[in-house]
Structure formats: C-alpha cells, structure tokens
PDB file of N, CA and C in Angstrom:
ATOM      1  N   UNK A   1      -0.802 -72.744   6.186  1.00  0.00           N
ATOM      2  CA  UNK A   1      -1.967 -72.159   5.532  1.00  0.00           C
ATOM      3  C   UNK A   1      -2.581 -71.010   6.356  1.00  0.00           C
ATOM      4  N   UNK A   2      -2.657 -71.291   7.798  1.00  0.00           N
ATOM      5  CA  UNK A   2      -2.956 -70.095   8.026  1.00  0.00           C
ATOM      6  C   UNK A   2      -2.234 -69.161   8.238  1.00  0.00           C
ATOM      7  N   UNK A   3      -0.881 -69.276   8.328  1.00  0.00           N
ATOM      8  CA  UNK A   3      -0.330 -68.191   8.961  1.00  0.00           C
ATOM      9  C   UNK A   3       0.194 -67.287   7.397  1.00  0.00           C
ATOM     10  N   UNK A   4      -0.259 -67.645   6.008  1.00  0.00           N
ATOM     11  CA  UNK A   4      -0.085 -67.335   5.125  1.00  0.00           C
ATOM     12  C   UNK A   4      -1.364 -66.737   4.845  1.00  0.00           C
ATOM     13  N   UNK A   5      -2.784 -66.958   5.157  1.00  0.00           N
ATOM     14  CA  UNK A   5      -4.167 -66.810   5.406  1.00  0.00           C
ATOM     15  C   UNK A   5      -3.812 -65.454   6.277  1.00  0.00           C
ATOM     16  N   UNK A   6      -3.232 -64.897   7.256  1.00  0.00           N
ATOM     17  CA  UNK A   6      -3.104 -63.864   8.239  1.00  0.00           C
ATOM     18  C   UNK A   6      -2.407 -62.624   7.698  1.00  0.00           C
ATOM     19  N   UNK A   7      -1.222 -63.664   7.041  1.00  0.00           N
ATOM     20  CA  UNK A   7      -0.523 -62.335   6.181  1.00  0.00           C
ATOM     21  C   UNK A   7      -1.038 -61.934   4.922  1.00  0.00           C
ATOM     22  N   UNK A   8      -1.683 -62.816   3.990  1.00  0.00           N
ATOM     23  CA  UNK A   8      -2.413 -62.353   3.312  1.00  0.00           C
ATOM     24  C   UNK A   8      -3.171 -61.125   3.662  1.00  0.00           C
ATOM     25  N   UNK A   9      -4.442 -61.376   4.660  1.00  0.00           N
ATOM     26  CA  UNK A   9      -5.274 -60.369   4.873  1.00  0.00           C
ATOM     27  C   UNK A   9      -4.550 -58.971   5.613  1.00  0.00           C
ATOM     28  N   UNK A  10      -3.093 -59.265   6.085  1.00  0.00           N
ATOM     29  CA  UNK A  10      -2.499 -58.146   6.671  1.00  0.00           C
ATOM     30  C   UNK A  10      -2.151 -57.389   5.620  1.00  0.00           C
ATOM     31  N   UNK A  11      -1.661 -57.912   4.584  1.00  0.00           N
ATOM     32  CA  UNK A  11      -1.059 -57.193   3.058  1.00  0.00           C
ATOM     33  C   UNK A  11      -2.309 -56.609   2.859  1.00  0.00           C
ATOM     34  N   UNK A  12      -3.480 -56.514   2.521  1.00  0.00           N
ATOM     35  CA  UNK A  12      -4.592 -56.653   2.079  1.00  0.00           C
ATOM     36  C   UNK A  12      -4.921 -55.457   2.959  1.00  0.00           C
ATOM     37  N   UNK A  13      -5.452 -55.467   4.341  1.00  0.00           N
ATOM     38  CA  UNK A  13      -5.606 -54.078   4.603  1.00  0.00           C
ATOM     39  C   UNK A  13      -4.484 -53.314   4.292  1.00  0.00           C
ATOM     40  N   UNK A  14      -2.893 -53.639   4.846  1.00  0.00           N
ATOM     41  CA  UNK A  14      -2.291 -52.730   4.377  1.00  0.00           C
ATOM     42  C   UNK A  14      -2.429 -51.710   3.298  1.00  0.00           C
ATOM     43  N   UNK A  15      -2.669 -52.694   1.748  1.00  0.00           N
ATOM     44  CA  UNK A  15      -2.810 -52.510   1.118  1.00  0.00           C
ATOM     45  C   UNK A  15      -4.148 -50.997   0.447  1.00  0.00           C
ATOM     46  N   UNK A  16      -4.832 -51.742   1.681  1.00  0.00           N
ATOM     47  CA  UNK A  16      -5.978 -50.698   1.304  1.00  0.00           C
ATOM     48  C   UNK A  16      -5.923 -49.507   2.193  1.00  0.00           C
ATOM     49  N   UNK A  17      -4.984 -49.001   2.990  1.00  0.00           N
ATOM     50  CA  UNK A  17      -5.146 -48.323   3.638  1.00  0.00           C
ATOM     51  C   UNK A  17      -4.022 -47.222   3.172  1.00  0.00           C
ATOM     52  N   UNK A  18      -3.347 -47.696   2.256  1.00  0.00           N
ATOM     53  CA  UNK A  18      -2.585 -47.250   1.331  1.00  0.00           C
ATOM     54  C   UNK A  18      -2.920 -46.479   0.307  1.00  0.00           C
ATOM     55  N   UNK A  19      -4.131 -47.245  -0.438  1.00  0.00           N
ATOM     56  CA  UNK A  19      -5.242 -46.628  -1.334  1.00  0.00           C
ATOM     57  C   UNK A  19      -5.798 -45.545  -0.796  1.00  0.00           C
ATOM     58  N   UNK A  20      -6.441 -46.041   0.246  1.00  0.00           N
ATOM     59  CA  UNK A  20      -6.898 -44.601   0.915  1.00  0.00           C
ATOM     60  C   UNK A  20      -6.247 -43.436   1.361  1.00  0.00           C
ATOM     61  N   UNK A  21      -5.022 -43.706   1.846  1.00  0.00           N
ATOM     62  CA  UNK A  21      -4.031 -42.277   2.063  1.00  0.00           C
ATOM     63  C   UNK A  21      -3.719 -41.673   0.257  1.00  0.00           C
ATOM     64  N   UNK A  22      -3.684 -42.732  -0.600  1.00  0.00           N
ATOM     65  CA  UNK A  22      -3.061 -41.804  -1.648  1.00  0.00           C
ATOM     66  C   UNK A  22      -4.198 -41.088  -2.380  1.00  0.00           C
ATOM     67  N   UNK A  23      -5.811 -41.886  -2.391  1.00  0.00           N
ATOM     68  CA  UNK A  23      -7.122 -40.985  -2.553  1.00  0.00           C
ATOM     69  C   UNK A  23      -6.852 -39.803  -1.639  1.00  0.00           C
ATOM     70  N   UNK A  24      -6.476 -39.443  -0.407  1.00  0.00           N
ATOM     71  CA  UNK A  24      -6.831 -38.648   0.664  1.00  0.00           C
ATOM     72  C   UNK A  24      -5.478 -37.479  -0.077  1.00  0.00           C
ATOM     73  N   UNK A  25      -4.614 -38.265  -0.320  1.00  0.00           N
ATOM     74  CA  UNK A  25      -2.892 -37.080  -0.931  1.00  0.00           C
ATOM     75  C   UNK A  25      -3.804 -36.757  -2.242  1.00  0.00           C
ATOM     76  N   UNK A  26      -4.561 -37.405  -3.293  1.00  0.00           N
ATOM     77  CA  UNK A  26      -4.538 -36.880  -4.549  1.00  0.00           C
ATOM     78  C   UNK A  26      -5.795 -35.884  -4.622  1.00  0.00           C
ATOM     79  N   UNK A  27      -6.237 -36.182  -3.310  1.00  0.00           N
ATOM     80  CA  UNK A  27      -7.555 -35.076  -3.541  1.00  0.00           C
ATOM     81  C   UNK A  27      -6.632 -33.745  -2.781  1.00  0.00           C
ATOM     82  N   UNK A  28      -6.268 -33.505  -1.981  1.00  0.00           N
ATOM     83  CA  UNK A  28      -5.434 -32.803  -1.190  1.00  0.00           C
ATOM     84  C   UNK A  28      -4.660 -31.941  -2.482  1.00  0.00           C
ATOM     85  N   UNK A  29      -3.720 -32.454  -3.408  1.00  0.00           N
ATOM     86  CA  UNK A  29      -3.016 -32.243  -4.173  1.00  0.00           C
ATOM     87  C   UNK A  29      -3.870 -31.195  -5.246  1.00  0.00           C
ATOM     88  N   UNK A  30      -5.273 -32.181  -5.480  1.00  0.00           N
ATOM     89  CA  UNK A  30      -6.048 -31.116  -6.787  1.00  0.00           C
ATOM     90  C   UNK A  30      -6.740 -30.051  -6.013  1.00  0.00           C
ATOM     91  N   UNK A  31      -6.989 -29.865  -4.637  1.00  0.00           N
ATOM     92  CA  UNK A  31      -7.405 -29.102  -3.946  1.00  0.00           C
ATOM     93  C   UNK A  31      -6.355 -27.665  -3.581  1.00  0.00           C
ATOM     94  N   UNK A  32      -5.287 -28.399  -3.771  1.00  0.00           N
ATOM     95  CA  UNK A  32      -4.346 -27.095  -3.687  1.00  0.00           C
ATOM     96  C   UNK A  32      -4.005 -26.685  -5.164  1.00  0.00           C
ATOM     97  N   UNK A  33      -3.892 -27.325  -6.249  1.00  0.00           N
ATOM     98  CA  UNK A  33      -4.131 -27.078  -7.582  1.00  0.00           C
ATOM     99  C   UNK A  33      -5.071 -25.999  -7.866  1.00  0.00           C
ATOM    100  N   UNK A  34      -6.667 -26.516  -7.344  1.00  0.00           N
ATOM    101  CA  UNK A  34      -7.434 -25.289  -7.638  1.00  0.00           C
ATOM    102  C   UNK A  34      -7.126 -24.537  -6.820  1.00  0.00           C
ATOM    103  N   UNK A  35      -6.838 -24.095  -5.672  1.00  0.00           N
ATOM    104  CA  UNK A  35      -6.366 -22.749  -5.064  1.00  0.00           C
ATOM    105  C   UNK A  35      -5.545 -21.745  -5.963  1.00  0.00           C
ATOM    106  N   UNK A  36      -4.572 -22.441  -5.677  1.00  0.00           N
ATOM    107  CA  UNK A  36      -3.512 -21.719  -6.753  1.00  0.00           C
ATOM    108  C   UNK A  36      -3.882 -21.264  -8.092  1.00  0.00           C
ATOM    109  N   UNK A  37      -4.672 -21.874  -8.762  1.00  0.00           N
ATOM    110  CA  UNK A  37      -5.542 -21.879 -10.182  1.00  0.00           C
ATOM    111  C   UNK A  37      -6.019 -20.551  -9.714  1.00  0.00           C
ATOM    112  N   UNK A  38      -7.132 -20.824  -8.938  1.00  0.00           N
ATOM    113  CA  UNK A  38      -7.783 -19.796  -8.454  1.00  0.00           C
ATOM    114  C   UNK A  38      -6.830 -18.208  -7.971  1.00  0.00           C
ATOM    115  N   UNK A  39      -5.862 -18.479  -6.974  1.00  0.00           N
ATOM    116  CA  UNK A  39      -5.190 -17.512  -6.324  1.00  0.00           C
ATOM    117  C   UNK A  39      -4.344 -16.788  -8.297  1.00  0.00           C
ATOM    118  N   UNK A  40      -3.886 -17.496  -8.924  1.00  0.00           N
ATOM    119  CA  UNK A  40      -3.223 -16.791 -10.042  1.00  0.00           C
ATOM    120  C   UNK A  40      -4.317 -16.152 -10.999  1.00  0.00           C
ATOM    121  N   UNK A  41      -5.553 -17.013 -11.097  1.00  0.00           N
ATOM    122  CA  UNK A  41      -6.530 -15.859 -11.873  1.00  0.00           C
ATOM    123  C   UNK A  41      -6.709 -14.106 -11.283  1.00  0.00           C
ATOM    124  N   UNK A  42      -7.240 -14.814 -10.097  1.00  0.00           N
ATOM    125  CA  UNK A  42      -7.135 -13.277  -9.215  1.00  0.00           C
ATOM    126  C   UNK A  42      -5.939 -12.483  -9.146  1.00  0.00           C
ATOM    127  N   UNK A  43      -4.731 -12.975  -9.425  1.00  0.00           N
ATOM    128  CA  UNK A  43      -3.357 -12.096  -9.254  1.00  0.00           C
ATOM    129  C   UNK A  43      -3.639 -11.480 -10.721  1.00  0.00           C
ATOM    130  N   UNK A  44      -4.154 -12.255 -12.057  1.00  0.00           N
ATOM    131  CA  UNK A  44      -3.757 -11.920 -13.083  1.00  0.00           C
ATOM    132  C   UNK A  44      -4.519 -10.684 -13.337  1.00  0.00           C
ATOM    133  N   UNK A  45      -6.130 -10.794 -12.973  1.00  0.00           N
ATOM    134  CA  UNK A  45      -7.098 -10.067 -12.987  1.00  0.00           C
ATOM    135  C   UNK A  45      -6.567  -8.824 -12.369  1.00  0.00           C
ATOM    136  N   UNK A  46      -6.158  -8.708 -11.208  1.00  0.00           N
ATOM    137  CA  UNK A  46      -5.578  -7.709 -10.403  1.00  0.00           C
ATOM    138  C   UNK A  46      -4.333  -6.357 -11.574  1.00  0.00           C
ATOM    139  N   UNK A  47      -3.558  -7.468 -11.660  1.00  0.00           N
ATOM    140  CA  UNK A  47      -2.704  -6.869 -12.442  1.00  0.00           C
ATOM    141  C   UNK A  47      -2.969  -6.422 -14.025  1.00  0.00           C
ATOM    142  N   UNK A  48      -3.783  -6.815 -14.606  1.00  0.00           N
ATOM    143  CA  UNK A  48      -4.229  -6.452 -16.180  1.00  0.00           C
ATOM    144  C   UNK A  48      -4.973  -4.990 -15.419  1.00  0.00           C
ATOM    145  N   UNK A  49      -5.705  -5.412 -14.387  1.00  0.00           N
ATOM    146  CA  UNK A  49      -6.344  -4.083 -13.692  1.00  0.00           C
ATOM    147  C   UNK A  49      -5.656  -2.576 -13.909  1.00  0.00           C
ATOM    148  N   UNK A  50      -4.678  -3.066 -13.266  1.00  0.00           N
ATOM    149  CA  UNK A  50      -3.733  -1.999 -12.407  1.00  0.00           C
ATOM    150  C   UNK A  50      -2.957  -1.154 -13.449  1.00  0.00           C
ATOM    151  N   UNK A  51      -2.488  -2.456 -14.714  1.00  0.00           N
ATOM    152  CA  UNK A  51      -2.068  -1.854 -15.950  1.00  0.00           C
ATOM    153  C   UNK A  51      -3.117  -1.196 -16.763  1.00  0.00           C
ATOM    154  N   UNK A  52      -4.265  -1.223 -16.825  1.00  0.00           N
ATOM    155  CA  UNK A  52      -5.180  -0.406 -17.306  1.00  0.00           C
ATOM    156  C   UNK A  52      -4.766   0.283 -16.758  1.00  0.00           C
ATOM    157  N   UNK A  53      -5.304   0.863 -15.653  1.00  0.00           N
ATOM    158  CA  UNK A  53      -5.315   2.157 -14.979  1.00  0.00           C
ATOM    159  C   UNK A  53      -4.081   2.659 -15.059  1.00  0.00           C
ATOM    160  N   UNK A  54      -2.969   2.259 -15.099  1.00  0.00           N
ATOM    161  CA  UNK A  54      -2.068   2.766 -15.194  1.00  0.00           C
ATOM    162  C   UNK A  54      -1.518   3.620 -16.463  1.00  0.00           C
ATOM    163  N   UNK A  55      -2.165   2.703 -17.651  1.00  0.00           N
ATOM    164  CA  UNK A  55      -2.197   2.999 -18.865  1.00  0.00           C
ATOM    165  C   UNK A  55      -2.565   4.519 -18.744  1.00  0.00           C
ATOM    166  N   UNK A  56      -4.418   4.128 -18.493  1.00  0.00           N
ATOM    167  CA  UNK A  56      -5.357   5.048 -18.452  1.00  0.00           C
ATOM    168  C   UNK A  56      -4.542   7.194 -18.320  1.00  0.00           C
ATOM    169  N   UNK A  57      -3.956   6.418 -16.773  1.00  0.00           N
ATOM    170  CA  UNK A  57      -3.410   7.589 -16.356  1.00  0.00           C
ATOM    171  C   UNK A  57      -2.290   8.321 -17.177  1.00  0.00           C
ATOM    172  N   UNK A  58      -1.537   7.612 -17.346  1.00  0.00           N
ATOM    173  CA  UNK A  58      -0.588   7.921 -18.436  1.00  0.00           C
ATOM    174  C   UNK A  58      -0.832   8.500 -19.847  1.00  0.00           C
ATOM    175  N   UNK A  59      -2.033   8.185 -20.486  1.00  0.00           N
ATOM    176  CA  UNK A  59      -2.858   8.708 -21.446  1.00  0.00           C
ATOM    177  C   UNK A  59      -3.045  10.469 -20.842  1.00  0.00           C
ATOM    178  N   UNK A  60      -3.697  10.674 -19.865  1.00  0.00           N
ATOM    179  CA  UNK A  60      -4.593  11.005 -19.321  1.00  0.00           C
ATOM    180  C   UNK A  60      -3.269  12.518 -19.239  1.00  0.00           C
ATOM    181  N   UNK A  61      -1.790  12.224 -18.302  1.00  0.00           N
ATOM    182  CA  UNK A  61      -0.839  12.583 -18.213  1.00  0.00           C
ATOM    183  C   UNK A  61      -0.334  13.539 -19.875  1.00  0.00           C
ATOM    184  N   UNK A  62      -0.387  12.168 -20.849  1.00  0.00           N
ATOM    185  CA  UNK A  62       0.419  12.560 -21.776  1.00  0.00           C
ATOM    186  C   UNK A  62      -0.661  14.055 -22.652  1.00  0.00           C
ATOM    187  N   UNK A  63      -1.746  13.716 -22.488  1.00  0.00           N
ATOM    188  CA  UNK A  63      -3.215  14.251 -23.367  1.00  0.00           C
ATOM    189  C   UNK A  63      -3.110  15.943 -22.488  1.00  0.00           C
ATOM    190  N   UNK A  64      -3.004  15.787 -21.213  1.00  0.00           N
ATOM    191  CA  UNK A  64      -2.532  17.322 -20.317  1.00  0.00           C
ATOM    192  C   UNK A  64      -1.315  17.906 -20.715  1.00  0.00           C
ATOM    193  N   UNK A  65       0.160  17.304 -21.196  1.00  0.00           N
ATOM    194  CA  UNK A  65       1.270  17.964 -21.496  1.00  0.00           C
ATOM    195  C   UNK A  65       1.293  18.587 -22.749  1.00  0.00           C
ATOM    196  N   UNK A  66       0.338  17.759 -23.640  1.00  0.00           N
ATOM    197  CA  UNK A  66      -0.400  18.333 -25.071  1.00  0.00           C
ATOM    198  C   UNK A  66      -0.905  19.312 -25.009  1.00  0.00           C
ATOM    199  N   UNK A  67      -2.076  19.295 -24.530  1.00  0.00           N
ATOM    200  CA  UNK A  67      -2.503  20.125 -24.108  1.00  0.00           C
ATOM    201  C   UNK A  67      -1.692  21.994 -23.972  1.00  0.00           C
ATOM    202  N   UNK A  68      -0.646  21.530 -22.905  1.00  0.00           N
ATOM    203  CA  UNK A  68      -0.097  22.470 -22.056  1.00  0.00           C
ATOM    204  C   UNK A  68       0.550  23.131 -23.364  1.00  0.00           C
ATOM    205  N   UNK A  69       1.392  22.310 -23.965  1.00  0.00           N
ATOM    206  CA  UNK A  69       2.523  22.218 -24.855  1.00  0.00           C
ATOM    207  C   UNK A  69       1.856  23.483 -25.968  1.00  0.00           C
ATOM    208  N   UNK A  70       0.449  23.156 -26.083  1.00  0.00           N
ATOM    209  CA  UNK A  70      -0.306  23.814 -27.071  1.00  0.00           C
ATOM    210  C   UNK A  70      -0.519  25.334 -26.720  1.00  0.00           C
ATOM    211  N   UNK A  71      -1.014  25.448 -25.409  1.00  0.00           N
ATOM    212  CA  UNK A  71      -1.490  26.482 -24.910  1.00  0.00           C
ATOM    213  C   UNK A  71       0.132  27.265 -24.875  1.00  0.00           C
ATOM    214  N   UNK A  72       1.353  27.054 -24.692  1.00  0.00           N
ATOM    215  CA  UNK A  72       2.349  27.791 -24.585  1.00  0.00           C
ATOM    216  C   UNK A  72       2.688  28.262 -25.674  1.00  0.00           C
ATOM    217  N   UNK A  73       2.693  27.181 -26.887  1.00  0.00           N
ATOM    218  CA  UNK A  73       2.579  27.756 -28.316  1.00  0.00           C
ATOM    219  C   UNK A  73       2.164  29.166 -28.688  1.00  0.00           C
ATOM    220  N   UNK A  74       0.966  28.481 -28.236  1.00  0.00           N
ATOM    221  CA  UNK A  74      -0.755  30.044 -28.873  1.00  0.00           C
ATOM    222  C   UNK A  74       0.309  31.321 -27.630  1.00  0.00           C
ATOM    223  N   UNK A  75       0.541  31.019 -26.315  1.00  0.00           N
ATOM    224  CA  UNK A  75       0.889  32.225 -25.707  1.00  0.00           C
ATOM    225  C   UNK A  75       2.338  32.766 -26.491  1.00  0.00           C
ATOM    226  N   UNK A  76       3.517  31.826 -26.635  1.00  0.00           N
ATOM    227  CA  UNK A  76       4.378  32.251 -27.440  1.00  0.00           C
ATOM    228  C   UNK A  76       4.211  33.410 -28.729  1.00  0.00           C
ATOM    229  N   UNK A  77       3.136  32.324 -29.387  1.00  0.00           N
ATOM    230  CA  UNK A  77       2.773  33.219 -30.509  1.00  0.00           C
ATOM    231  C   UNK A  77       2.244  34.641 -30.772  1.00  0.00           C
ATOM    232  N   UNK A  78       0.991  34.548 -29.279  1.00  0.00           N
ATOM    233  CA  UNK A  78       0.292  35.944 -29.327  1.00  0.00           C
ATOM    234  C   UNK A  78       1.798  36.997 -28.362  1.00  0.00           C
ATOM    235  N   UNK A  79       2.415  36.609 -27.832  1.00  0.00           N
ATOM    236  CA  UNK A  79       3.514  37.680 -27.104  1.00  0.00           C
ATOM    237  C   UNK A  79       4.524  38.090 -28.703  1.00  0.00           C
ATOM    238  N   UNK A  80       4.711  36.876 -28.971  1.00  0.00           N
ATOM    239  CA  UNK A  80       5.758  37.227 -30.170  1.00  0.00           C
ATOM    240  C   UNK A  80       5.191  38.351 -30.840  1.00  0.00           C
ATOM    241  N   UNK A  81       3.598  38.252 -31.393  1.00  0.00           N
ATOM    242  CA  UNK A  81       2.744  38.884 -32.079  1.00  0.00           C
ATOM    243  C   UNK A  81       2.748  40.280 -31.836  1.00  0.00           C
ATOM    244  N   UNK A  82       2.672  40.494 -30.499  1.00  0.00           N
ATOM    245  CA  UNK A  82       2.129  41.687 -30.096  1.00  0.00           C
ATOM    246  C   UNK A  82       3.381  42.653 -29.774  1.00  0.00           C
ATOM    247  N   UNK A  83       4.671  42.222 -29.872  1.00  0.00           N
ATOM    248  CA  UNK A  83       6.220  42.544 -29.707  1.00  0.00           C
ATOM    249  C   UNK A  83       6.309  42.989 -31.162  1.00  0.00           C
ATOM    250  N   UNK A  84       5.675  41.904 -31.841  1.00  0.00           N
ATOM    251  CA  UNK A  84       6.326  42.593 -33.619  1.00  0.00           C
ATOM    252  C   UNK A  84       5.080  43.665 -33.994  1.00  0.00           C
ATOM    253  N   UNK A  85       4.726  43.952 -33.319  1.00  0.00           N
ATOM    254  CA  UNK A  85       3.169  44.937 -33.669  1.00  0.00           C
ATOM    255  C   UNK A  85       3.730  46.537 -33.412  1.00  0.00           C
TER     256      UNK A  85
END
C-alpha cells in the first residue's frame, strides 16, 4: 500500500509537470503564431505598398510617352505642313 501510495503520487506530479510543460509549449506555439500572423500582415502591407507605387509609376511612365507620342505627332504634322506650303 504504500509503496503503491509513493508511486501513485510520483505519477501524479509527473503527471502534472507534464501539464505544465505542454501549457508552457502551447502558449509558446500561439505566441509564435501571432508573430508570424503579425510578421505576414506587415510583409503583405509592404508589398500591396510597393505595387501601388509601382503601379502609380508606371501610369505616370505610360501618361509621359503619350504625352511625348503626341507632341511628335503635332511636330510631324506642323514640319510636314510647312514642307507642303
């Protein structure tokens, strides 16, 4: 009886000290969960960023070659103009 009384209570802390490492792993676990949660919002944020701007510029690029494209026109036209004059 007692020496079943000894191992009992040895299982028993064991037991609980077991509990407590896997509380101590599962908080550990959601703690690196939110990091990462966290670290991929900020990557995502970053990058929707970057593609704006990137967009932006490219707009910005294409709206100047228009531009240009136009102004060579009108010069084409007024040289052509002034050749057939």
């Amino acid at each position: 009886p007692q020496q079943w009384e000894e191992f009992t209570r040895y299982n028993w802390r064991r037991a609980q000290a077991e509990i407590r490492s896997g509380q101590r792993l599962r908080e550990a676990i959601y703690l690196t969960l939110c990091q990462v949660s966290n670290d991929l919002e900020a990557q995502a944020q970053a990058t929707e960023f970057a593609l704006r701007q990137r967009k932006h510029d490219f707009e910005q690029a294409l709206d100047e070659l228009k531009w240009q494209k136009k102004q060579v026109k009108a010069d084409i036209f007024l040289l052509d103009h002034r050749n057939n004059v």
